[in-house]
N, C-alpha and C. Protein backbone atom coordinates (compact mmCIF):
# COMPACT_ATOMS: atom_id res chain seq x y z
N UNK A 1 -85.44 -79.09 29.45
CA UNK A 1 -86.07 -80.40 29.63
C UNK A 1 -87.40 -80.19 30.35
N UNK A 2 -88.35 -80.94 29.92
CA UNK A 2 -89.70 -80.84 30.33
C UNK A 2 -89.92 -81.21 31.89
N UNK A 3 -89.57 -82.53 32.15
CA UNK A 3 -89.62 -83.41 33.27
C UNK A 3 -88.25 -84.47 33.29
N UNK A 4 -88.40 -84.92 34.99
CA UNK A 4 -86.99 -85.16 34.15
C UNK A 4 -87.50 -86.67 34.64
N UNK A 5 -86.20 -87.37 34.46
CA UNK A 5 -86.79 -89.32 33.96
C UNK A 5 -87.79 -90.14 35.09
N UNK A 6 -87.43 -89.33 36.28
CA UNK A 6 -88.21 -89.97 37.61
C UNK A 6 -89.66 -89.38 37.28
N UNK A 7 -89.82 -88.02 37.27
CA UNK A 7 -91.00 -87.69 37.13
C UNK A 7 -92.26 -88.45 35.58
N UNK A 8 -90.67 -88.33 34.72
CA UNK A 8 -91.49 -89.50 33.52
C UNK A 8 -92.48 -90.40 33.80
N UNK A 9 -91.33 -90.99 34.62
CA UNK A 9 -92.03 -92.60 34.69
C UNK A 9 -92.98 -92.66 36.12
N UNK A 10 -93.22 -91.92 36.38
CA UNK A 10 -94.22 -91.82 37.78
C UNK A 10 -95.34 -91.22 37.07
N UNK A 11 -95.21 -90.24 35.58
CA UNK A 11 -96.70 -90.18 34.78
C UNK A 11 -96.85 -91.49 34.07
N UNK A 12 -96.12 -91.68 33.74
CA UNK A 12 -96.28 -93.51 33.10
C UNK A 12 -96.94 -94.53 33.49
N UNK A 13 -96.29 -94.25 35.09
CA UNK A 13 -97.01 -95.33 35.87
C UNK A 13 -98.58 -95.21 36.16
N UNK A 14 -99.03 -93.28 36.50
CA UNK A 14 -100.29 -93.60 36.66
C UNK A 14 -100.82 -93.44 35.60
N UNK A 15 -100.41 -93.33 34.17
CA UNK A 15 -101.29 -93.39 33.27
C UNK A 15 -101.91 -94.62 33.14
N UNK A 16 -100.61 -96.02 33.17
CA UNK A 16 -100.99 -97.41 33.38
C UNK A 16 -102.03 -98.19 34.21
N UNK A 17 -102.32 -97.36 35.36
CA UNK A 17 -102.74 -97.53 36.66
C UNK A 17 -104.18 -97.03 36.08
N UNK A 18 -104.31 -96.27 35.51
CA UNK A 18 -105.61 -95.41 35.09
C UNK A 18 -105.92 -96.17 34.17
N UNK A 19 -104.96 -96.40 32.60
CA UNK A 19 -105.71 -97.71 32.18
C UNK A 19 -106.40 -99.19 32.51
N UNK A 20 -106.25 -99.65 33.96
CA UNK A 20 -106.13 -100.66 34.41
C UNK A 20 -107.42 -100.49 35.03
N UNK A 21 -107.42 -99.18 35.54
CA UNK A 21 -109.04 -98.78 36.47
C UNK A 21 -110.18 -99.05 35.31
N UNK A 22 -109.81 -98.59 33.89
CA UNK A 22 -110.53 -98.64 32.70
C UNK A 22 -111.06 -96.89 32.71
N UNK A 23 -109.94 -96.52 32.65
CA UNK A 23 -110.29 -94.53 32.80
C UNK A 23 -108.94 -94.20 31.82
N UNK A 24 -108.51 -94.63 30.85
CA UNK A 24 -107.74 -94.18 30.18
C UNK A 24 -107.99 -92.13 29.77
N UNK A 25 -106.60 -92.11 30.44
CA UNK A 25 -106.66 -90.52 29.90
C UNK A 25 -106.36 -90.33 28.86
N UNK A 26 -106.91 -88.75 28.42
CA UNK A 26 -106.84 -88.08 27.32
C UNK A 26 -105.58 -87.35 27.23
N UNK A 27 -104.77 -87.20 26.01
CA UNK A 27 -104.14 -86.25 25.94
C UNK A 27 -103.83 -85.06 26.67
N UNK A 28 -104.84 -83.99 27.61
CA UNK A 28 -104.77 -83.03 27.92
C UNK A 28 -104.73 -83.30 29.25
N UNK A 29 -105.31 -84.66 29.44
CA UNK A 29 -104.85 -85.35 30.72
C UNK A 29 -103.45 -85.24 31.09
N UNK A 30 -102.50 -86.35 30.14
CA UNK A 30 -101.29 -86.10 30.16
C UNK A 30 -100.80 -85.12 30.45
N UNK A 31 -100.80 -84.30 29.71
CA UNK A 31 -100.52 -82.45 29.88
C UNK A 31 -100.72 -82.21 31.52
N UNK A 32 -102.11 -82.43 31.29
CA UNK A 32 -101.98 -81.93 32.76
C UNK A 32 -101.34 -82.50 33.93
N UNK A 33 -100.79 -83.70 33.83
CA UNK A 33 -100.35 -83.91 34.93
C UNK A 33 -98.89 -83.89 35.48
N UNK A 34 -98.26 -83.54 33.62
CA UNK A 34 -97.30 -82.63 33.75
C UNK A 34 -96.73 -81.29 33.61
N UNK A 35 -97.86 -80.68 34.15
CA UNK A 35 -98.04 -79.08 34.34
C UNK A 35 -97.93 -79.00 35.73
N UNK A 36 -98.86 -80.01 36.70
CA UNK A 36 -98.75 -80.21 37.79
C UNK A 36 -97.59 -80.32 38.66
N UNK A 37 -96.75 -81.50 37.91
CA UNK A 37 -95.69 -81.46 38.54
C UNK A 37 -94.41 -80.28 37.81
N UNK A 38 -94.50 -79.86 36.96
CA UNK A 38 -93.73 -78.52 36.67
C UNK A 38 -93.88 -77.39 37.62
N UNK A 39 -95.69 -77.21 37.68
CA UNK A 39 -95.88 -75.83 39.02
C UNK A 39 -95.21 -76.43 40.11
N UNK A 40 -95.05 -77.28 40.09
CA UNK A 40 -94.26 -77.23 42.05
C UNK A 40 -92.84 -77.18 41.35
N UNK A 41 -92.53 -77.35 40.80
CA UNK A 41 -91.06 -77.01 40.44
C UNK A 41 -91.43 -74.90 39.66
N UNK A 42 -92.18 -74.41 40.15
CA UNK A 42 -92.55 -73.02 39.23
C UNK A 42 -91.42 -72.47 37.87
N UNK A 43 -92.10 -73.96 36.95
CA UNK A 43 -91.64 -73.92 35.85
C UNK A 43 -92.80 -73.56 34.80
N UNK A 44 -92.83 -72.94 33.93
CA UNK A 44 -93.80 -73.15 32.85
C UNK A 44 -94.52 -74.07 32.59
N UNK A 45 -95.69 -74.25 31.76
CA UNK A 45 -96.54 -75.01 31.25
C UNK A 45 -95.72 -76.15 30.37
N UNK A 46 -96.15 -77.50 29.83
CA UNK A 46 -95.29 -78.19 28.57
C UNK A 46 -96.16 -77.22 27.36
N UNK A 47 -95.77 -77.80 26.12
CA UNK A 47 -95.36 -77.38 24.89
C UNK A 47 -97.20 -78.08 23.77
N UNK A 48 -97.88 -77.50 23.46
CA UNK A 48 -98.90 -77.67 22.92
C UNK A 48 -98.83 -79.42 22.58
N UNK A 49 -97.45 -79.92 21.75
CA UNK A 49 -96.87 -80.93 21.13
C UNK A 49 -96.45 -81.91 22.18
N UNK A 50 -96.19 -81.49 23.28
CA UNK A 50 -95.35 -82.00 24.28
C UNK A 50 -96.27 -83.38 24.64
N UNK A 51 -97.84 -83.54 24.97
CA UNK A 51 -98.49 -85.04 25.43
C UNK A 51 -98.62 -85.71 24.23
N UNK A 52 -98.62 -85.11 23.29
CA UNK A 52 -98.49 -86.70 21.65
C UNK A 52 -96.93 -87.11 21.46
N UNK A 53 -95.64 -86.12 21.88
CA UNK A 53 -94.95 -86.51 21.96
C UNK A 53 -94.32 -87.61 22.71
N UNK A 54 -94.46 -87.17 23.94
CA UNK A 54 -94.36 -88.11 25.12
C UNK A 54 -94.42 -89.60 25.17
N UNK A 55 -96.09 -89.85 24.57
CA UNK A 55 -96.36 -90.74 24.47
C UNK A 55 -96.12 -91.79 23.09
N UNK A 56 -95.63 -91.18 22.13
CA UNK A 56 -94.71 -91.79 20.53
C UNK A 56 -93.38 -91.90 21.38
N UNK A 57 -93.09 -91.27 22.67
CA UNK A 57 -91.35 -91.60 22.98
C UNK A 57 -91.65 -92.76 23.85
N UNK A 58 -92.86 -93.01 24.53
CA UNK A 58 -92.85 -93.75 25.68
C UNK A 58 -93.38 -95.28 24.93
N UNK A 59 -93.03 -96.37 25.08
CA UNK A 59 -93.15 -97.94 24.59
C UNK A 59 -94.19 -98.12 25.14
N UNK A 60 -94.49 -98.61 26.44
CA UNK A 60 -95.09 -98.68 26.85
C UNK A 60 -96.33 -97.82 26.63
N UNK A 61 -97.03 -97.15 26.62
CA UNK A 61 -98.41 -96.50 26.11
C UNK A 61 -98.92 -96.45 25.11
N UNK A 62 -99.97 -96.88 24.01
CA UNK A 62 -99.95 -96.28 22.79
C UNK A 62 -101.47 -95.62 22.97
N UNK A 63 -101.60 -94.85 22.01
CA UNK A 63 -103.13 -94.64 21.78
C UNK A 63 -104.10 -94.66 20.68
N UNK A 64 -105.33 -94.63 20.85
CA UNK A 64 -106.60 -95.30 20.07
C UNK A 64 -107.23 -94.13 20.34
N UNK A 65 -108.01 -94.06 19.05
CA UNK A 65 -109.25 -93.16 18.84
C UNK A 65 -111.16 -94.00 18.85
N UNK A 66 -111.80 -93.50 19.78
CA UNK A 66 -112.82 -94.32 19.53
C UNK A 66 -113.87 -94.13 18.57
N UNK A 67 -114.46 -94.32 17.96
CA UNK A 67 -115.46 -94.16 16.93
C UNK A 67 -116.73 -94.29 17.23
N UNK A 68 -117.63 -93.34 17.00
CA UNK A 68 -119.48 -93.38 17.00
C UNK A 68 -119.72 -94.92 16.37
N UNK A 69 -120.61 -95.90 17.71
CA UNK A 69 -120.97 -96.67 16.97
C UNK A 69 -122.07 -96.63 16.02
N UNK A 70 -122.18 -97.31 15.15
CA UNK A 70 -122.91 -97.16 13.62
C UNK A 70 -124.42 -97.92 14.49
N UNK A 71 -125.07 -97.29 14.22
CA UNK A 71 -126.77 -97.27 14.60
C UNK A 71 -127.25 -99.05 13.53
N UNK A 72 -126.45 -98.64 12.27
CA UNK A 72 -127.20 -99.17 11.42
C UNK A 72 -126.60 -100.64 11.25
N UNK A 73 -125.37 -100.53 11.69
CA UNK A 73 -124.47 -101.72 11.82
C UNK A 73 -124.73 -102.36 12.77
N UNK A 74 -125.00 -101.75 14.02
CA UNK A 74 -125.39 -102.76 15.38
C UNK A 74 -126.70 -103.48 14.81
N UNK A 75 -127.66 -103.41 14.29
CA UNK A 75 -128.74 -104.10 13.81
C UNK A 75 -128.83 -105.04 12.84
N UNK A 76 -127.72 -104.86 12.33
CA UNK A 76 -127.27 -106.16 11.58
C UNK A 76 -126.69 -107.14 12.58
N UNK A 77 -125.96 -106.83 13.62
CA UNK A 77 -125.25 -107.62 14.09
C UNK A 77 -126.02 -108.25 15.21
N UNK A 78 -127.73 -107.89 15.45
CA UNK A 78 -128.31 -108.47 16.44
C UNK A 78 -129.19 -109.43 15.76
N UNK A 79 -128.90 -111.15 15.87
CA UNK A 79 -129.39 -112.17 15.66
C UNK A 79 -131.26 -111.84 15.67
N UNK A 80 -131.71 -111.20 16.34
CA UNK A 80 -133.40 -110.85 16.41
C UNK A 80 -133.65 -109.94 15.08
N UNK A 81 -132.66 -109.05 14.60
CA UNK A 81 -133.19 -108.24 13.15
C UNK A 81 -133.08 -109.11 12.44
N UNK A 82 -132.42 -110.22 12.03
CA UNK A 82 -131.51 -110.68 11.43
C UNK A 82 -132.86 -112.02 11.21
């Protein structure tokens, strides 16, 4: 077992906490912050798979990819080109 349910939900919580600041972490974020709490237990690293997993097991979190905004699209959408 990776982490066990207390430590779960105490990354849960500050992932929530971090979304709320408006600092949503990254993936490797995740990871890392359960690598963190594994070294004090001097357990191994998680599993390459282990932070996309996590977060498809966890309800609470989902995630979004952001996209380059379009140069050419914002200028349509400003009433002065227009």
């Amino acid at each position: 077992m990776n982490l066990t349910k207390l430590e779960e939900d105490m990354v849960v919580e500050h992932i929530l906490e971090l979304v709320t600041r408006g600092f949503p972490p990254r993936l490797a974020d995740v990871a890392s912050m359960a690598n963190s709490l594994r070294a004090e237990r001097n357990l191994d690293q998680v599993g390459q798979n282990w932070p996309s997993t996590f977060v498809k097991r966890r309800s609470e979190l989902v995630t979004w990819f952001n996209r380059k905004y379009d140069y050419k699209r914002a200028l349509c959408e400003n009433p002065e080109a227009i």
